[in-house]
N, C-alpha and C. Protein backbone atom coordinates (compact mmCIF):
# COMPACT_ATOMS: atom_id res chain seq x y z
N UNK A 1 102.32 100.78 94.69
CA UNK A 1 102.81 100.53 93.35
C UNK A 1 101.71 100.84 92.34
N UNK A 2 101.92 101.48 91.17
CA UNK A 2 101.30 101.89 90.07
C UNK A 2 100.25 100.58 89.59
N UNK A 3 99.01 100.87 89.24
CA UNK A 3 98.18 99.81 89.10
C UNK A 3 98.44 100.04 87.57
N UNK A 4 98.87 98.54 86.50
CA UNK A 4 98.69 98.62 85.04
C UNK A 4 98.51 97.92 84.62
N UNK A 5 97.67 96.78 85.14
CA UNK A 5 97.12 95.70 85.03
C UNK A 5 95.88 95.74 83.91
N UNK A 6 94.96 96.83 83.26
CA UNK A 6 93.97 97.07 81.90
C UNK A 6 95.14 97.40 80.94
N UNK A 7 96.61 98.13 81.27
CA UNK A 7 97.15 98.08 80.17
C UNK A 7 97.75 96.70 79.78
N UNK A 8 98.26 95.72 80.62
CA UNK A 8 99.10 94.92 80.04
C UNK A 8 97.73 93.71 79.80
N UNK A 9 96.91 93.66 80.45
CA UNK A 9 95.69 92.74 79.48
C UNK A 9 95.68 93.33 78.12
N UNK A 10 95.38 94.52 77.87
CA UNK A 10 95.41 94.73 76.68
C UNK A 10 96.58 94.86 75.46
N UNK A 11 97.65 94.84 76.02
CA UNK A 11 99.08 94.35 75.54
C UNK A 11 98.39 92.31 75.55
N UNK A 12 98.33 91.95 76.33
CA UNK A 12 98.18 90.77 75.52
C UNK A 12 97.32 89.70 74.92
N UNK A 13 95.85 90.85 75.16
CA UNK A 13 95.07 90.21 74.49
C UNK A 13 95.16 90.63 72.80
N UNK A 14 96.08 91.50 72.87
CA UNK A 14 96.99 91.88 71.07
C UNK A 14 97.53 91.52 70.83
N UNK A 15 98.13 89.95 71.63
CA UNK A 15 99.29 89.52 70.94
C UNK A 15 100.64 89.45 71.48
N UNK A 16 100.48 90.39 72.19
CA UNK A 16 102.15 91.06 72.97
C UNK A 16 102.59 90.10 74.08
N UNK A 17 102.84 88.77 73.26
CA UNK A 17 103.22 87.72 74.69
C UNK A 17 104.10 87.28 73.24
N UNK A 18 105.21 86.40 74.07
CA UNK A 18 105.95 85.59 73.37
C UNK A 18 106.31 84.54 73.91
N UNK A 19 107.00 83.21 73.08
CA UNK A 19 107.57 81.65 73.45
C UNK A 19 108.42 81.74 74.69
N UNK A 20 108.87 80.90 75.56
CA UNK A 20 109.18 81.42 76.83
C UNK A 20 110.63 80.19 75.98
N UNK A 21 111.44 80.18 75.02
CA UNK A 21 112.66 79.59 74.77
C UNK A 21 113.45 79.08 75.80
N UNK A 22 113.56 79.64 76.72
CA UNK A 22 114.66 78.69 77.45
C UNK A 22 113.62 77.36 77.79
N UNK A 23 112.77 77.62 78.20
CA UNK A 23 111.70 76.44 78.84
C UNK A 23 111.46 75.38 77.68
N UNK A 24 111.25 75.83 76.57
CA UNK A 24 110.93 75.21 74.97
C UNK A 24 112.35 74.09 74.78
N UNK A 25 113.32 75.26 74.88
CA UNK A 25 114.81 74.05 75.00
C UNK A 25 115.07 73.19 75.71
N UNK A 26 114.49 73.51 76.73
CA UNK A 26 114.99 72.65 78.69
C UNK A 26 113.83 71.01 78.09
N UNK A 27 112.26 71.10 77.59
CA UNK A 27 111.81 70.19 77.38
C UNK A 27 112.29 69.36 76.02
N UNK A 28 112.65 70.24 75.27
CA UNK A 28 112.88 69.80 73.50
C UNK A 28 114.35 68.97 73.66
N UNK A 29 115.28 69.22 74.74
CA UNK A 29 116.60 69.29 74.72
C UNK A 29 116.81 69.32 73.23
N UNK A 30 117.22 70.75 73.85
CA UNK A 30 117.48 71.23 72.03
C UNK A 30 117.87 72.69 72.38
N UNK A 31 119.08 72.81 72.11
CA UNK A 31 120.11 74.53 71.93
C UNK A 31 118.85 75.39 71.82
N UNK A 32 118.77 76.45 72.69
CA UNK A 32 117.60 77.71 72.37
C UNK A 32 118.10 78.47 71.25
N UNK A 33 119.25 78.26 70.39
CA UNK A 33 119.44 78.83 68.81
C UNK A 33 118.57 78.37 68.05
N UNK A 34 118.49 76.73 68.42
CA UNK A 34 117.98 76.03 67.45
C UNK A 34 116.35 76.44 67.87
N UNK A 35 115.96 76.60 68.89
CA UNK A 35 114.37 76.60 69.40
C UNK A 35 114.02 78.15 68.40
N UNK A 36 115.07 79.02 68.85
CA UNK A 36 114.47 80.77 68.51
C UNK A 36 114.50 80.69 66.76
N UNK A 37 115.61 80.04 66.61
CA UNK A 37 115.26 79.69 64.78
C UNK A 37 114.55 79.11 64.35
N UNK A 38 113.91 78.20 64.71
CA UNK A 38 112.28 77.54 64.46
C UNK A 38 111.38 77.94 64.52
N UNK A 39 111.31 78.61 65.51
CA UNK A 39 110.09 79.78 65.82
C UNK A 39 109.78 80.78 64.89
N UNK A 40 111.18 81.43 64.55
CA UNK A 40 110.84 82.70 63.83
C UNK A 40 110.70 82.11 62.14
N UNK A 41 111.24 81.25 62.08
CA UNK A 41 110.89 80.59 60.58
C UNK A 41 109.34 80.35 60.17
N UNK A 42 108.74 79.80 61.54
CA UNK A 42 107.48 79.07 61.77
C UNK A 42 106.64 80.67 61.82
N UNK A 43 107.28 81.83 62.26
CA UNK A 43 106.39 82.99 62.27
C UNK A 43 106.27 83.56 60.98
N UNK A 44 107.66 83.84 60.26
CA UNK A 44 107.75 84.75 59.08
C UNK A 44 106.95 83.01 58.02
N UNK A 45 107.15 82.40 58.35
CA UNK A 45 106.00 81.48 56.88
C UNK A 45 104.49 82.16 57.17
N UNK A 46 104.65 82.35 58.54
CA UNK A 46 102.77 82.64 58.78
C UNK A 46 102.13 81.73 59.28
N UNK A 47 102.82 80.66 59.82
CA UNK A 47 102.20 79.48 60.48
C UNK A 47 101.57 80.12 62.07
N UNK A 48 102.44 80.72 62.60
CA UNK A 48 102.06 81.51 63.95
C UNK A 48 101.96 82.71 63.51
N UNK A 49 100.70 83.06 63.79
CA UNK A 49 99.93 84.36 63.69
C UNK A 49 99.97 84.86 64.90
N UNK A 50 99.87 84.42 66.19
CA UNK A 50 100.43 85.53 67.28
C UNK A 50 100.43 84.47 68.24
N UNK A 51 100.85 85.30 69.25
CA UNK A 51 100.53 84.74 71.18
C UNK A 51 99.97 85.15 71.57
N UNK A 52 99.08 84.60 72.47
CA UNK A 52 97.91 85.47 73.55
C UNK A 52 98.11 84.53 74.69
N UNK A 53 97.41 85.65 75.86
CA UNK A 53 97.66 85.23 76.78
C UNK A 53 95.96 84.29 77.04
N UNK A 54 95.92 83.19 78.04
CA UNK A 54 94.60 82.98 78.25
C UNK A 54 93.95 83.22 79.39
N UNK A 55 93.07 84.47 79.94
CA UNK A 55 92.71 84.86 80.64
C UNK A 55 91.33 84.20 81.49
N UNK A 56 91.14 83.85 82.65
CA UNK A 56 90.11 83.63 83.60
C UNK A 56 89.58 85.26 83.17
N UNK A 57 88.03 84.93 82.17
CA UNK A 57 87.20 86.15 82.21
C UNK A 57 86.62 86.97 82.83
N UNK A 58 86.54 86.04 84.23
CA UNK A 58 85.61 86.55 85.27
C UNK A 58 86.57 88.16 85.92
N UNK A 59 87.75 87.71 86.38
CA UNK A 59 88.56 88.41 86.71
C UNK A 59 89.16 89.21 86.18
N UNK A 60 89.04 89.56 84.74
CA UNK A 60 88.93 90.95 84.06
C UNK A 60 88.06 91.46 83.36
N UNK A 61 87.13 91.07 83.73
CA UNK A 61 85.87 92.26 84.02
C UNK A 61 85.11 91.42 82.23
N UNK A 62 85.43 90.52 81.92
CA UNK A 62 84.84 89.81 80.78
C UNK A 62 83.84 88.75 80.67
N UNK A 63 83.22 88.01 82.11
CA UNK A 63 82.84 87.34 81.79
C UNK A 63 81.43 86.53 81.14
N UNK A 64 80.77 87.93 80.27
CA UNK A 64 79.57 87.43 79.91
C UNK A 64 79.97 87.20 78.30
N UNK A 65 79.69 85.97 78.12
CA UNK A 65 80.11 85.67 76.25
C UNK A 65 79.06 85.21 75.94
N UNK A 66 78.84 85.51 74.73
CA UNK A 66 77.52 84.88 73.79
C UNK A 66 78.55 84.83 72.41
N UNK A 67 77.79 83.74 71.78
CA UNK A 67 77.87 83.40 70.60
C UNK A 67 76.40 84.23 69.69
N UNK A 68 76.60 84.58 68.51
CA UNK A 68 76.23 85.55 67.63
C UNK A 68 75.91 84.88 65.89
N UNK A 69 74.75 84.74 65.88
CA UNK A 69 74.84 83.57 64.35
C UNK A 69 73.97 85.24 63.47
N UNK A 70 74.18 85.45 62.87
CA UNK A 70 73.89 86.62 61.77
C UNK A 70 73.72 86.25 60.35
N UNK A 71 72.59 86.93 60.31
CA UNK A 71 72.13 86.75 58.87
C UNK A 71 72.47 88.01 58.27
N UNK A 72 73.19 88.04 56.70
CA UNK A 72 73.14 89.04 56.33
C UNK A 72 72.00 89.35 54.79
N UNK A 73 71.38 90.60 54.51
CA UNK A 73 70.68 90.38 53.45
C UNK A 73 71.06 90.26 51.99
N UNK A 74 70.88 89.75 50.98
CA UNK A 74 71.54 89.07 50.01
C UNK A 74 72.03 90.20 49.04
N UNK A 75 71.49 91.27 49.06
CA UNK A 75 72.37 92.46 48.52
C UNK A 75 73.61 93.22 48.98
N UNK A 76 73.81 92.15 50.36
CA UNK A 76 75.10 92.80 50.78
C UNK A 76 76.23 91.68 51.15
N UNK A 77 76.18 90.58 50.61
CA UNK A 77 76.87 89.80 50.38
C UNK A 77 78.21 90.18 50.47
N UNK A 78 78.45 90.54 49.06
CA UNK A 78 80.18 91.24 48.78
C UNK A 78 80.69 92.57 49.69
N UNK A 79 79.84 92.92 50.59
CA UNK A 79 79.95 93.47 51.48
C UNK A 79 80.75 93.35 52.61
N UNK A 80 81.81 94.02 53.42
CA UNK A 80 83.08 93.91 54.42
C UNK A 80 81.67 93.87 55.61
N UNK A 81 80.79 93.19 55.78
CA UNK A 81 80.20 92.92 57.16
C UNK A 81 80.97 92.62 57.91
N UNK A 82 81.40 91.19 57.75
CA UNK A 82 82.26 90.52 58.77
C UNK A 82 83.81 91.03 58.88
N UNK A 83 84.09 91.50 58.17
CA UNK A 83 85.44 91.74 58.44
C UNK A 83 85.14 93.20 59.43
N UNK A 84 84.06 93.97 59.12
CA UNK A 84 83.94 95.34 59.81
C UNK A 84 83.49 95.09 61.40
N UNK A 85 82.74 93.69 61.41
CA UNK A 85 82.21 93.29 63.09
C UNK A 85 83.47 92.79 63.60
N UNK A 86 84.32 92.38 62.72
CA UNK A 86 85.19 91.40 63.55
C UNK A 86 86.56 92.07 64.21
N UNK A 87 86.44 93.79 63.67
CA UNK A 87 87.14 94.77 63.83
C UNK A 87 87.05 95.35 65.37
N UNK A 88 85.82 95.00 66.00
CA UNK A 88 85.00 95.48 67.46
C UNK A 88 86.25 95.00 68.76
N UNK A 89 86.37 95.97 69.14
CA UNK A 89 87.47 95.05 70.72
C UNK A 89 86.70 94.11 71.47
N UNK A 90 84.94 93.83 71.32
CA UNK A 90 84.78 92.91 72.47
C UNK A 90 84.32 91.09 71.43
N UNK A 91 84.74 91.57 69.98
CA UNK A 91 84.55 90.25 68.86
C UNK A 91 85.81 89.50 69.35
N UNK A 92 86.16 88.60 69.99
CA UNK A 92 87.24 87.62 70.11
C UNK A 92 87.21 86.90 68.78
N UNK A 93 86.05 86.33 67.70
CA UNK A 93 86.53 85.44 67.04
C UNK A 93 85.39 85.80 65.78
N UNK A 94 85.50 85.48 64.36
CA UNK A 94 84.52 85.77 63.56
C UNK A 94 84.76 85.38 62.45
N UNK A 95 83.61 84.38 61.94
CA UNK A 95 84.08 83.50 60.78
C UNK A 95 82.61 83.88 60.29
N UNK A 96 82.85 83.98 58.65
CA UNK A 96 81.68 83.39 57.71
C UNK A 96 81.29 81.95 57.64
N UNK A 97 80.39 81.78 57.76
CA UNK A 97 79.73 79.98 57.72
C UNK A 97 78.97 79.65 56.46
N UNK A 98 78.51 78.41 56.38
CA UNK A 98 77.54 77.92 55.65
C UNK A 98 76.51 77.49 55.94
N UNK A 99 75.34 77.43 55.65
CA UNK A 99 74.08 77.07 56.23
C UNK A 99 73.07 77.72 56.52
N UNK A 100 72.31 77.94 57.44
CA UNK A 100 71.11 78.65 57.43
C UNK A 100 71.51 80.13 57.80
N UNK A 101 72.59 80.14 58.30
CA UNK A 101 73.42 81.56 58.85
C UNK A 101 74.54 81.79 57.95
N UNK A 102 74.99 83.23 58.25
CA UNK A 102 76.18 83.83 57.47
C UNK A 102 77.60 83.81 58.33
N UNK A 103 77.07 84.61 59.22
CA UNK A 103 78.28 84.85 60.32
C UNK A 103 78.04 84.53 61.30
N UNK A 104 79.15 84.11 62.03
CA UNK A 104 79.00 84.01 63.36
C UNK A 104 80.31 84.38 64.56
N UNK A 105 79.96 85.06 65.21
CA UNK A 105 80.76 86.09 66.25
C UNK A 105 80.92 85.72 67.64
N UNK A 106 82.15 85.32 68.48
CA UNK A 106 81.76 85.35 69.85
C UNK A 106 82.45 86.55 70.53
N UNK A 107 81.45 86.99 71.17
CA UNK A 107 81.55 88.33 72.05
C UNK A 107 81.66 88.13 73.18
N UNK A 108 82.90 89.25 73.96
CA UNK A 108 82.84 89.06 75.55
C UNK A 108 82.79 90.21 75.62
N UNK A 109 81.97 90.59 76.75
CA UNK A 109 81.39 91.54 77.49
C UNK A 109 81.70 91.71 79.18
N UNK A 110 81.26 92.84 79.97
CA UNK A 110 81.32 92.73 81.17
C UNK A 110 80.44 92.14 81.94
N UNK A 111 78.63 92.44 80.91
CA UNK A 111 77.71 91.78 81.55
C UNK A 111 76.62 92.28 80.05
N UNK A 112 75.30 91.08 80.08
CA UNK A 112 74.63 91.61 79.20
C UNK A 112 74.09 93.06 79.04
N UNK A 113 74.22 93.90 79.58
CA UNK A 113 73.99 95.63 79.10
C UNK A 113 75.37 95.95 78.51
N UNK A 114 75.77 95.56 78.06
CA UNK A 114 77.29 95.83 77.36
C UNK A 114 77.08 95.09 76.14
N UNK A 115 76.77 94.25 75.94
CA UNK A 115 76.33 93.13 75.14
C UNK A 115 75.13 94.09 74.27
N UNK A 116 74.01 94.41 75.10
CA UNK A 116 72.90 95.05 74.69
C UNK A 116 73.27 96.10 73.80
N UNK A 117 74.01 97.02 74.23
CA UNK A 117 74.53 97.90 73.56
C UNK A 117 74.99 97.86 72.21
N UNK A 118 76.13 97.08 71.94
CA UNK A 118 77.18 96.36 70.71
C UNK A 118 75.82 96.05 69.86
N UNK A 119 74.98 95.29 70.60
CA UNK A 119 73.49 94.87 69.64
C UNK A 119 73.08 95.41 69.16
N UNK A 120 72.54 96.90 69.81
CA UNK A 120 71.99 97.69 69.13
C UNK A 120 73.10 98.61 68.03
N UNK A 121 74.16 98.89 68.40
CA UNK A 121 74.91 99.79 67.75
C UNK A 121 75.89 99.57 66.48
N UNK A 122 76.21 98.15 66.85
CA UNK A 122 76.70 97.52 65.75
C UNK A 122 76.32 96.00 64.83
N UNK A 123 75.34 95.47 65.60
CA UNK A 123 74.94 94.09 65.09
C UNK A 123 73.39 94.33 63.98
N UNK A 124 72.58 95.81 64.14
CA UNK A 124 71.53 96.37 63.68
C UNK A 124 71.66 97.07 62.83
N UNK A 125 73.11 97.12 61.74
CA UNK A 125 73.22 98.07 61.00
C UNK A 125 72.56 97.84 59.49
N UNK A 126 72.27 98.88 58.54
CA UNK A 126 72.42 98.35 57.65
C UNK A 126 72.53 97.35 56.73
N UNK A 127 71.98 96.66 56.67
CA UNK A 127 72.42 94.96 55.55
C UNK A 127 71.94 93.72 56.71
N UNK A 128 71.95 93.68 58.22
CA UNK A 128 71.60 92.74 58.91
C UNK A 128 70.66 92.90 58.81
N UNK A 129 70.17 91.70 58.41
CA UNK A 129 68.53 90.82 59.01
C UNK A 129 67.94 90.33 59.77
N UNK A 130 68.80 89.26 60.56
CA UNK A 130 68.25 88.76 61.83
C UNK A 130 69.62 88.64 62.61
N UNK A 131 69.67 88.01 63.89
CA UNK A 131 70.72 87.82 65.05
C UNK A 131 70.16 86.71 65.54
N UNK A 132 70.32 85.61 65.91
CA UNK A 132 70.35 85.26 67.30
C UNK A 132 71.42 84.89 68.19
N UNK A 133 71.40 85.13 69.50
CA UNK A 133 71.93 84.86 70.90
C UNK A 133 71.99 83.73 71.34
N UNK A 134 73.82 83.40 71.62
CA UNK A 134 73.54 81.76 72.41
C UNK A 134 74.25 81.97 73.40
N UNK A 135 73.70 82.24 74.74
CA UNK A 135 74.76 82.48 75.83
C UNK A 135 75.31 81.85 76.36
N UNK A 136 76.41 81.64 77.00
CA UNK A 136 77.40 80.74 77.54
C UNK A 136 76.97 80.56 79.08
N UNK A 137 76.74 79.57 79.03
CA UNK A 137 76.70 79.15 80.68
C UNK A 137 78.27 79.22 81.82
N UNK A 138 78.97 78.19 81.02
CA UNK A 138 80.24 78.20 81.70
C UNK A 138 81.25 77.77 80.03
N UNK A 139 82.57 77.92 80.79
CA UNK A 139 83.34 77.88 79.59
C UNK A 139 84.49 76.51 80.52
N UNK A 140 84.14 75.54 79.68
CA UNK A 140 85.31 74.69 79.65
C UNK A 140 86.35 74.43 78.84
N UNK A 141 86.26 75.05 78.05
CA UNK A 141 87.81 75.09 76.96
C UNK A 141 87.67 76.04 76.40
N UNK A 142 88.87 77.14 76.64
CA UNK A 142 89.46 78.25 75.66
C UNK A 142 90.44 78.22 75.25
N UNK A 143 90.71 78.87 74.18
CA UNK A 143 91.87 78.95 74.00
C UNK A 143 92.95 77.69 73.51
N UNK A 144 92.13 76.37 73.71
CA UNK A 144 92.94 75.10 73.83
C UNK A 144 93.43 74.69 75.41
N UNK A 145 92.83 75.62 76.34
CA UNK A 145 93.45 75.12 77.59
C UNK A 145 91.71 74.43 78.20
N UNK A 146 92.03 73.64 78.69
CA UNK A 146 90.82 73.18 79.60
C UNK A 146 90.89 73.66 80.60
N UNK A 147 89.78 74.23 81.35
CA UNK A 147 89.66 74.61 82.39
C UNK A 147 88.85 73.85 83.38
């Protein structure tokens, strides 16, 4: 049988999963009209921004993550930094902060030379000042699921 197991990770680490409704009704006891009309109300307000699936990293080839605290230099402030890092396929998450740092990024990788790379090619551009690295030992909660 056809191996397509990198395509459909990547189908749903985009999103491409949906509410499993009959199951939503069976616990809610509640008509799956009424479940699929809640949902999509709850989507088109913008309350649900997507579905993802939550993946064991190890087993698709992801599991080295670091956290990423970035300084940016003060002439580039009004600058799309973060929105342009947070554009990267291996940025899972990326918020501006407050405090001694600007941004901060968590990255999954296959292993740190993948990591190394992104560092040099995209975390060293232009307008960055400093980086530092906080690597993940183990991961006990993603996603909201405990592991």
């Amino acid at each position: 049988m056809k191996n397509i197991k990198p395509k459909l990770i990547d189908l749903f680490k985009g999103g491409y999963c949906t509410p499993q409704i009959a199951r939503i009704a069976s616990t809610l006891k509640e008509p799956s009209s009424t479940i699929h009309y809640n949902i999509k109300k709850l989507e088109n307000e913008g309350a649900i921004k997507a579905y993802k699936a939550v993946f064991d990293y190890e087993k698709i080839n992801e599991g080295f993550c670091v956290y990423v605290l970035v300084n940016i230099s003060p002439e580039y402030y009004n600058t799309p930094i973060a929105e342009e890092l947070s554009k990267l396929e291996e940025v899972e998450s990326a918020a501006t902060i407050a405090g001694e740092w600007d941004i901060i990024l968590k990255i999954r990788t296959k292993n740190q030379n993948e990591y190394y790379d992104i560092l040099k090619k995209h975390l060293l551009p232009k307008g960055v000042t400093k980086t530092l690295t906080l690597t993940t030992l183990k991961d006990i909660k993603t996603n909201y699921v405990f592991l």
